[in-house]
PDB file of N, CA and C in Angstrom:
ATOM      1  N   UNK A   1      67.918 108.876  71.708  1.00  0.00           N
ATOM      2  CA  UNK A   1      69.052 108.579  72.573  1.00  0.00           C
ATOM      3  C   UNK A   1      68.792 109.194  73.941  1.00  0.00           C
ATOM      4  N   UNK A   2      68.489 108.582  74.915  1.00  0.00           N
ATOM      5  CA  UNK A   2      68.557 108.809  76.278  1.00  0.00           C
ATOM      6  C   UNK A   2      69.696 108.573  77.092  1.00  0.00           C
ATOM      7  N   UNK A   3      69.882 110.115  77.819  1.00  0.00           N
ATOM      8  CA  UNK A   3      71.216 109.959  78.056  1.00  0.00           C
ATOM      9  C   UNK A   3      71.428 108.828  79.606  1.00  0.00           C
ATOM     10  N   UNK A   4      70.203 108.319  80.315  1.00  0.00           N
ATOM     11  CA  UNK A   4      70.472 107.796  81.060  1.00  0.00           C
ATOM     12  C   UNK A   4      71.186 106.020  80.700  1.00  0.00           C
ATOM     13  N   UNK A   5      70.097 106.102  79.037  1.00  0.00           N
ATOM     14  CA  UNK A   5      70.284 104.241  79.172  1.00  0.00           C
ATOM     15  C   UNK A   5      71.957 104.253  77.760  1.00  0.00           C
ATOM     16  N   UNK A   6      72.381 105.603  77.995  1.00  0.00           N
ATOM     17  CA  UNK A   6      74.010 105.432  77.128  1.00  0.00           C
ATOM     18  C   UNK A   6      74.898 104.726  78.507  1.00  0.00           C
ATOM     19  N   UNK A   7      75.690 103.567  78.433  1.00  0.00           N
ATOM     20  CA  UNK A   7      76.523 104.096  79.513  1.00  0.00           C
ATOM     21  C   UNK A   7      78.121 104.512  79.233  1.00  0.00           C
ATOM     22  N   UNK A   8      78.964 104.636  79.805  1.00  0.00           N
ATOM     23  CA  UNK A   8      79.874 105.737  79.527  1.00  0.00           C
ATOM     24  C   UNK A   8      81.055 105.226  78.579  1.00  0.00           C
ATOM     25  N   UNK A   9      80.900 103.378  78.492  1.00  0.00           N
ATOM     26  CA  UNK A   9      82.016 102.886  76.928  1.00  0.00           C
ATOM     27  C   UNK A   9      80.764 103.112  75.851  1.00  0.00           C
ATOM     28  N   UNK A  10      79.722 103.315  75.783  1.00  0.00           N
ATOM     29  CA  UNK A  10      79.072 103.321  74.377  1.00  0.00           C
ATOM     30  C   UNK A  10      79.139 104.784  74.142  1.00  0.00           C
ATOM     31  N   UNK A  11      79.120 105.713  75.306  1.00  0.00           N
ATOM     32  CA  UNK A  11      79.643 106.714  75.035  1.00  0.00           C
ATOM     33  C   UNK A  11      81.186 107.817  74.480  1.00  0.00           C
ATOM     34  N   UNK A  12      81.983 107.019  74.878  1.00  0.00           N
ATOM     35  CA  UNK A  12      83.445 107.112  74.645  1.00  0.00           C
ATOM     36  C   UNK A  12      83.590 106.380  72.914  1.00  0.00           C
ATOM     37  N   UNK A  13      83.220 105.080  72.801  1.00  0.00           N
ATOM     38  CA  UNK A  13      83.096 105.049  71.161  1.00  0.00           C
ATOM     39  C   UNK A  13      82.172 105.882  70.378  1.00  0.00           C
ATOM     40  N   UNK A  14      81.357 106.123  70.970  1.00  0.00           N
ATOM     41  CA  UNK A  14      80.657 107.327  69.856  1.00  0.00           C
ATOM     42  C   UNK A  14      81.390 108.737  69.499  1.00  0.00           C
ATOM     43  N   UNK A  15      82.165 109.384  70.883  1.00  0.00           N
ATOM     44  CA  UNK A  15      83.167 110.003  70.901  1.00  0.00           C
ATOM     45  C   UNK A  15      84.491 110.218  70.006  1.00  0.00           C
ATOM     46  N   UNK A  16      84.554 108.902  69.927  1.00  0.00           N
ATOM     47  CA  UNK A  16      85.648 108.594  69.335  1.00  0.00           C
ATOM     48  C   UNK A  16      85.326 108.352  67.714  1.00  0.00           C
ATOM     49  N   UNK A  17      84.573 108.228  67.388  1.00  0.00           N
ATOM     50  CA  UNK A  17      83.485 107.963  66.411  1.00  0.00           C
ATOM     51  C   UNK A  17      84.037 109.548  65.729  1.00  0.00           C
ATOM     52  N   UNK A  18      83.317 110.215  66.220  1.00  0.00           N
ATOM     53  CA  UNK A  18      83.210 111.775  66.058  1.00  0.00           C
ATOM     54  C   UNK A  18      84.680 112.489  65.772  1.00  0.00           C
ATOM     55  N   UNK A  19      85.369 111.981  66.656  1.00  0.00           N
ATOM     56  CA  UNK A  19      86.492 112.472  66.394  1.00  0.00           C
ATOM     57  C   UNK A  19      87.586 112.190  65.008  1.00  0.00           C
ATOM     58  N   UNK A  20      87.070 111.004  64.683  1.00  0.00           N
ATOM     59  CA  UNK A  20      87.568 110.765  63.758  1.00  0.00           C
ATOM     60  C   UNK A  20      87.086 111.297  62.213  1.00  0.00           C
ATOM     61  N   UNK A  21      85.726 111.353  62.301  1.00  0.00           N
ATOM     62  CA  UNK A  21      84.833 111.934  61.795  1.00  0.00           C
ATOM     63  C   UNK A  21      85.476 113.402  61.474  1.00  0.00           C
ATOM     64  N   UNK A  22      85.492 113.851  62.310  1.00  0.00           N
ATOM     65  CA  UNK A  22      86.173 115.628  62.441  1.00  0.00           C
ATOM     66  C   UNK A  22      87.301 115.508  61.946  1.00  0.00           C
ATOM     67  N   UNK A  23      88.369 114.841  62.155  1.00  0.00           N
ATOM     68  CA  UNK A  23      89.559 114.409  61.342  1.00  0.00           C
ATOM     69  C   UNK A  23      89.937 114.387  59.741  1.00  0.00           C
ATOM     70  N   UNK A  24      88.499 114.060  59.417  1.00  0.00           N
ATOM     71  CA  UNK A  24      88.765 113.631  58.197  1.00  0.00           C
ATOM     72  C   UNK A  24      88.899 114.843  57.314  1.00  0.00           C
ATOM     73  N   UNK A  25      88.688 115.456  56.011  1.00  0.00           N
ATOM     74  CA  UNK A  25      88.756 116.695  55.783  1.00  0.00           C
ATOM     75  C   UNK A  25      87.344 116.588  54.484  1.00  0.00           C
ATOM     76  N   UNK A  26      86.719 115.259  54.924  1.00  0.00           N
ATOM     77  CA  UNK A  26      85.457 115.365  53.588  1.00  0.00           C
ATOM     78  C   UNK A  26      84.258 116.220  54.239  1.00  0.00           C
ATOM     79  N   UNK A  27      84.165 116.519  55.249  1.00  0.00           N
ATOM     80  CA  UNK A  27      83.452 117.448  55.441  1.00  0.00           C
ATOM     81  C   UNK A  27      82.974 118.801  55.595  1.00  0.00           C
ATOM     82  N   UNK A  28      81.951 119.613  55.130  1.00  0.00           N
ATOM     83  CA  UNK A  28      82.045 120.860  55.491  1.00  0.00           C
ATOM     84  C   UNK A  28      81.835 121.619  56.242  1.00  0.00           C
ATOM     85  N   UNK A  29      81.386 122.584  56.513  1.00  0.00           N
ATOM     86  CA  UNK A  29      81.961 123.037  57.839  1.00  0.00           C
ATOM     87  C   UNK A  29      80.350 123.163  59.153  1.00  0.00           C
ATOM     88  N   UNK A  30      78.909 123.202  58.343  1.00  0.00           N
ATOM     89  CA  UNK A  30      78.191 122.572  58.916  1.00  0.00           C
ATOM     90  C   UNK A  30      77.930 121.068  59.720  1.00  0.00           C
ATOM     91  N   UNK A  31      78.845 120.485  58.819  1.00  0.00           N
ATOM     92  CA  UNK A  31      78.852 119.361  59.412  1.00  0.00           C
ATOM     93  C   UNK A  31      79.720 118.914  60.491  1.00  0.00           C
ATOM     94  N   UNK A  32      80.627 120.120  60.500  1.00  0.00           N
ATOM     95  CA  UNK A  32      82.132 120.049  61.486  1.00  0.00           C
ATOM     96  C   UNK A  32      81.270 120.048  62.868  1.00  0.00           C
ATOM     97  N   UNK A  33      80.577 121.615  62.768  1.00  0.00           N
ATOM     98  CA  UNK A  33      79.954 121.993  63.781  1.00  0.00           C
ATOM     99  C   UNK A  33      78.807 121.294  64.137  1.00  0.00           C
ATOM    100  N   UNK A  34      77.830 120.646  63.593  1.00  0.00           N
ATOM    101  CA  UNK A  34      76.742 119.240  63.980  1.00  0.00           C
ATOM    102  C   UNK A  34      77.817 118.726  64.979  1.00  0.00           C
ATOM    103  N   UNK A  35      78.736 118.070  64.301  1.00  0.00           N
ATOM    104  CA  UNK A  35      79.456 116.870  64.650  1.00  0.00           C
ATOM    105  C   UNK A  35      80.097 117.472  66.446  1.00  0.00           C
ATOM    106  N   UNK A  36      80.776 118.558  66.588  1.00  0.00           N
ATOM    107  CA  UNK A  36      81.643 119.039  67.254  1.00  0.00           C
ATOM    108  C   UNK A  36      80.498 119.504  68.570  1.00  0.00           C
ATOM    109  N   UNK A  37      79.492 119.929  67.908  1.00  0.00           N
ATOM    110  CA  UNK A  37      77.974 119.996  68.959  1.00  0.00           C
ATOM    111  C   UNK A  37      77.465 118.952  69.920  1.00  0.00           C
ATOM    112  N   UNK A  38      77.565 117.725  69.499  1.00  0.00           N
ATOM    113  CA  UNK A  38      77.294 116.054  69.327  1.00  0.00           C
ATOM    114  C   UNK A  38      78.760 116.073  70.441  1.00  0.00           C
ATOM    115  N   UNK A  39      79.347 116.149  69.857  1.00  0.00           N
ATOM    116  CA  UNK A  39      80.950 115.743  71.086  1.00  0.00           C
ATOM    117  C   UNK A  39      80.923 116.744  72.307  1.00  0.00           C
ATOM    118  N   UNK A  40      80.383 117.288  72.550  1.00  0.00           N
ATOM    119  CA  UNK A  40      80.725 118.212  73.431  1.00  0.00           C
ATOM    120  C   UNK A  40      79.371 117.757  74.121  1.00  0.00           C
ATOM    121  N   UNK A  41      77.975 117.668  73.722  1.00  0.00           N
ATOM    122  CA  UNK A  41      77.247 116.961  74.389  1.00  0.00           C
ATOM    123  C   UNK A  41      77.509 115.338  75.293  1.00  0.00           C
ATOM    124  N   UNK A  42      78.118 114.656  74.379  1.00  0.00           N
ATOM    125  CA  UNK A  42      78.248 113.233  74.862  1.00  0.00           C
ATOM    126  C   UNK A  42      79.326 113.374  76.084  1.00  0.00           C
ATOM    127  N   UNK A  43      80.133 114.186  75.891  1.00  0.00           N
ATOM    128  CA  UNK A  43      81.354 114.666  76.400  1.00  0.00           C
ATOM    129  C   UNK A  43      80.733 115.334  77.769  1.00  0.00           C
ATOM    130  N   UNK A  44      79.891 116.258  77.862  1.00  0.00           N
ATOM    131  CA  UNK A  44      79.292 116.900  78.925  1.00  0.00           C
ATOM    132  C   UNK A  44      78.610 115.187  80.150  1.00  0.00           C
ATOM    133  N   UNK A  45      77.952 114.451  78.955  1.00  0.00           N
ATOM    134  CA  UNK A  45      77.489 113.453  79.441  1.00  0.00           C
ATOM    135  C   UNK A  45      78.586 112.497  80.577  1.00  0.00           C
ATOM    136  N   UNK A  46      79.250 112.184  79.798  1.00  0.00           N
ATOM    137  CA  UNK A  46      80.677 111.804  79.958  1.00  0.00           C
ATOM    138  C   UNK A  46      80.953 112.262  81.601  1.00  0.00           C
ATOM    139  N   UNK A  47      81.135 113.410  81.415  1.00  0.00           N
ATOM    140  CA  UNK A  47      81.348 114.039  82.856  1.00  0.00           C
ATOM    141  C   UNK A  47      80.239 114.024  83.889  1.00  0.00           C
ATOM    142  N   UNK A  48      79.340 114.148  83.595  1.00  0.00           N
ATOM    143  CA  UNK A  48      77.497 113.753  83.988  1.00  0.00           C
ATOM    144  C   UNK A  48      77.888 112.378  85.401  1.00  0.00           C
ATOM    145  N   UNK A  49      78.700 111.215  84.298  1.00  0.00           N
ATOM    146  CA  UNK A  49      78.624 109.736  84.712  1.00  0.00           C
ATOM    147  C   UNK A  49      79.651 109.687  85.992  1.00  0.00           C
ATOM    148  N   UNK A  50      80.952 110.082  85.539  1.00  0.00           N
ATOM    149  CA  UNK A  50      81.966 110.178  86.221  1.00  0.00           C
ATOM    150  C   UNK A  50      81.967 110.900  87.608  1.00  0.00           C
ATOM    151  N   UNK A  51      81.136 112.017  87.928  1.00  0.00           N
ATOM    152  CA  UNK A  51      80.848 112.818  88.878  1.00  0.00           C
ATOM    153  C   UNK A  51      79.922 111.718  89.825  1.00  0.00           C
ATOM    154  N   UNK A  52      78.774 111.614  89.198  1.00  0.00           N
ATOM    155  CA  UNK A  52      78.018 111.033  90.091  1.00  0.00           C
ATOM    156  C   UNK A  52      78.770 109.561  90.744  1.00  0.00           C
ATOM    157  N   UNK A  53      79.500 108.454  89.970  1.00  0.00           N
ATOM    158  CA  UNK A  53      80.504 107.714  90.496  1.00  0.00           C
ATOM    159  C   UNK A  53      81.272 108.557  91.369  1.00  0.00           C
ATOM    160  N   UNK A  54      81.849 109.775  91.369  1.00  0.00           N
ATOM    161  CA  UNK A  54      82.634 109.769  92.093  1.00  0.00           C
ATOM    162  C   UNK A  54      81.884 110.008  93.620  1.00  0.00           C
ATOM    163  N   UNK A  55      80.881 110.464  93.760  1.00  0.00           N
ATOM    164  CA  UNK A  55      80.429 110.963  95.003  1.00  0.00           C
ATOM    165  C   UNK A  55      79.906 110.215  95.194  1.00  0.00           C
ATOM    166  N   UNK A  56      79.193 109.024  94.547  1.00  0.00           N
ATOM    167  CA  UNK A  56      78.906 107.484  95.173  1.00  0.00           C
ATOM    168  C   UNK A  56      80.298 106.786  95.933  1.00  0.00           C
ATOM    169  N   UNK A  57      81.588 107.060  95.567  1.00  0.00           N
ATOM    170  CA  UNK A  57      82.193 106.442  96.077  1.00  0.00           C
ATOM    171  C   UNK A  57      82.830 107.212  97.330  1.00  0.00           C
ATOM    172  N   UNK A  58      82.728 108.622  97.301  1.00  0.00           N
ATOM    173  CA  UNK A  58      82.589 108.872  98.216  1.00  0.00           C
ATOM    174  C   UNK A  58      82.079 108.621  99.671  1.00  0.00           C
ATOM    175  N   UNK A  59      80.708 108.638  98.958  1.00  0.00           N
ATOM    176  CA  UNK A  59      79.541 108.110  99.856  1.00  0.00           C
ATOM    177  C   UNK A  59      79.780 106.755 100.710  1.00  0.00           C
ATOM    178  N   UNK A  60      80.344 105.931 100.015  1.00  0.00           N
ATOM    179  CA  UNK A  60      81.184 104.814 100.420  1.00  0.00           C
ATOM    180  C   UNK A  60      81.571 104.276 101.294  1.00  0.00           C
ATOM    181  N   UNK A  61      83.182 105.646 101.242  1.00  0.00           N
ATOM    182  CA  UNK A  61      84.246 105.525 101.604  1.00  0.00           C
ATOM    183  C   UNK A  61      83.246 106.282 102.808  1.00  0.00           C
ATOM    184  N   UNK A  62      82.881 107.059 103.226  1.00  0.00           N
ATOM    185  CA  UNK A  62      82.653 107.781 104.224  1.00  0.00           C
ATOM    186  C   UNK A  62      81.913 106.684 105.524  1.00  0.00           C
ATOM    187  N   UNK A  63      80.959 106.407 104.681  1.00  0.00           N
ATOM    188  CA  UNK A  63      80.116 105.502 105.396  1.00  0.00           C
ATOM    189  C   UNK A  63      81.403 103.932 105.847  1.00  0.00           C
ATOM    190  N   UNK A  64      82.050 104.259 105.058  1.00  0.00           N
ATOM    191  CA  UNK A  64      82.990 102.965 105.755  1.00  0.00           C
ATOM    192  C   UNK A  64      83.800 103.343 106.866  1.00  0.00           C
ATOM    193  N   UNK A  65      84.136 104.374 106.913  1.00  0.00           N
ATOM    194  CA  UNK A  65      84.857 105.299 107.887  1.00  0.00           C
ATOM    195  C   UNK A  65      84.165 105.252 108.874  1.00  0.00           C
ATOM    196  N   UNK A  66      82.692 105.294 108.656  1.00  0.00           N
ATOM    197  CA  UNK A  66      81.919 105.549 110.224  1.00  0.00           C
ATOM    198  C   UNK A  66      82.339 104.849 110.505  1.00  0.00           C
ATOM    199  N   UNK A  67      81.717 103.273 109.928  1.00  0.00           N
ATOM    200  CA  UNK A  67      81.448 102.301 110.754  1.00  0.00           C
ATOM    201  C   UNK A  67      83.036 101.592 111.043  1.00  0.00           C
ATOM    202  N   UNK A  68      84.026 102.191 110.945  1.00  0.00           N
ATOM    203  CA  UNK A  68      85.370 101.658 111.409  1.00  0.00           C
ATOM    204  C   UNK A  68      85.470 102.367 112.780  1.00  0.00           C
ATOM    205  N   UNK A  69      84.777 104.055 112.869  1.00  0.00           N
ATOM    206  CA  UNK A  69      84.682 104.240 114.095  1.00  0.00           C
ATOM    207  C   UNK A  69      83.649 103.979 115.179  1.00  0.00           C
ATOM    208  N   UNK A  70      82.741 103.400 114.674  1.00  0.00           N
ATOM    209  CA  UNK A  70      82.114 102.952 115.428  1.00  0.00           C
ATOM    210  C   UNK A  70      82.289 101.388 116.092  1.00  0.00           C
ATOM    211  N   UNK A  71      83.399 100.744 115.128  1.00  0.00           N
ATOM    212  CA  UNK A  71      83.718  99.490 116.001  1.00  0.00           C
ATOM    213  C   UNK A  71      85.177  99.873 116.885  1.00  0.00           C
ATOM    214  N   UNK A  72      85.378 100.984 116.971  1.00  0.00           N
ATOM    215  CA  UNK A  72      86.528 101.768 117.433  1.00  0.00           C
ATOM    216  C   UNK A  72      85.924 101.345 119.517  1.00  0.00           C
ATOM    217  N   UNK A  73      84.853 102.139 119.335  1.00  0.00           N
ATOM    218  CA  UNK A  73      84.234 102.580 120.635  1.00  0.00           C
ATOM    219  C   UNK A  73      83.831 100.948 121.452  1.00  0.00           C
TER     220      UNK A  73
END
């Protein structure tokens, strides 16, 4: 699993996957913690995706800003 070629809905169902997983009570407690290890990774990932979107859109918005002031002048 490479975290570049997950993107962030195949990530959120695997998530969710897990969580339900953890929910259940057939497991023991190695397996809680595998599982809860696994979510907090995908989850880190998760945030990984969202960050870099956000400062792309930043990037964006900024660059759109120039060029609104530059048809200003």
């Amino acid at each position: 699993m490479t975290k570049n070629k997950i993107n962030l809905k195949q990530t959120f169902k695997e998530l969710e996957n897990i969580l339900n997983q953890l929910e259940s009570s057939d497991l023991d407690i190695d397996q809680m913690v595998n599982l809860y290890e696994k979510g907090m990774k995908l989850s880190k990932h998760c945030k990984n995706i969202i960050e870099k979107a956000e400062q792309k859109i930043k990037i964006i918005n900024e660059h759109d800003e120039g060029l609104k002031e530059d048809s200003k002048i």
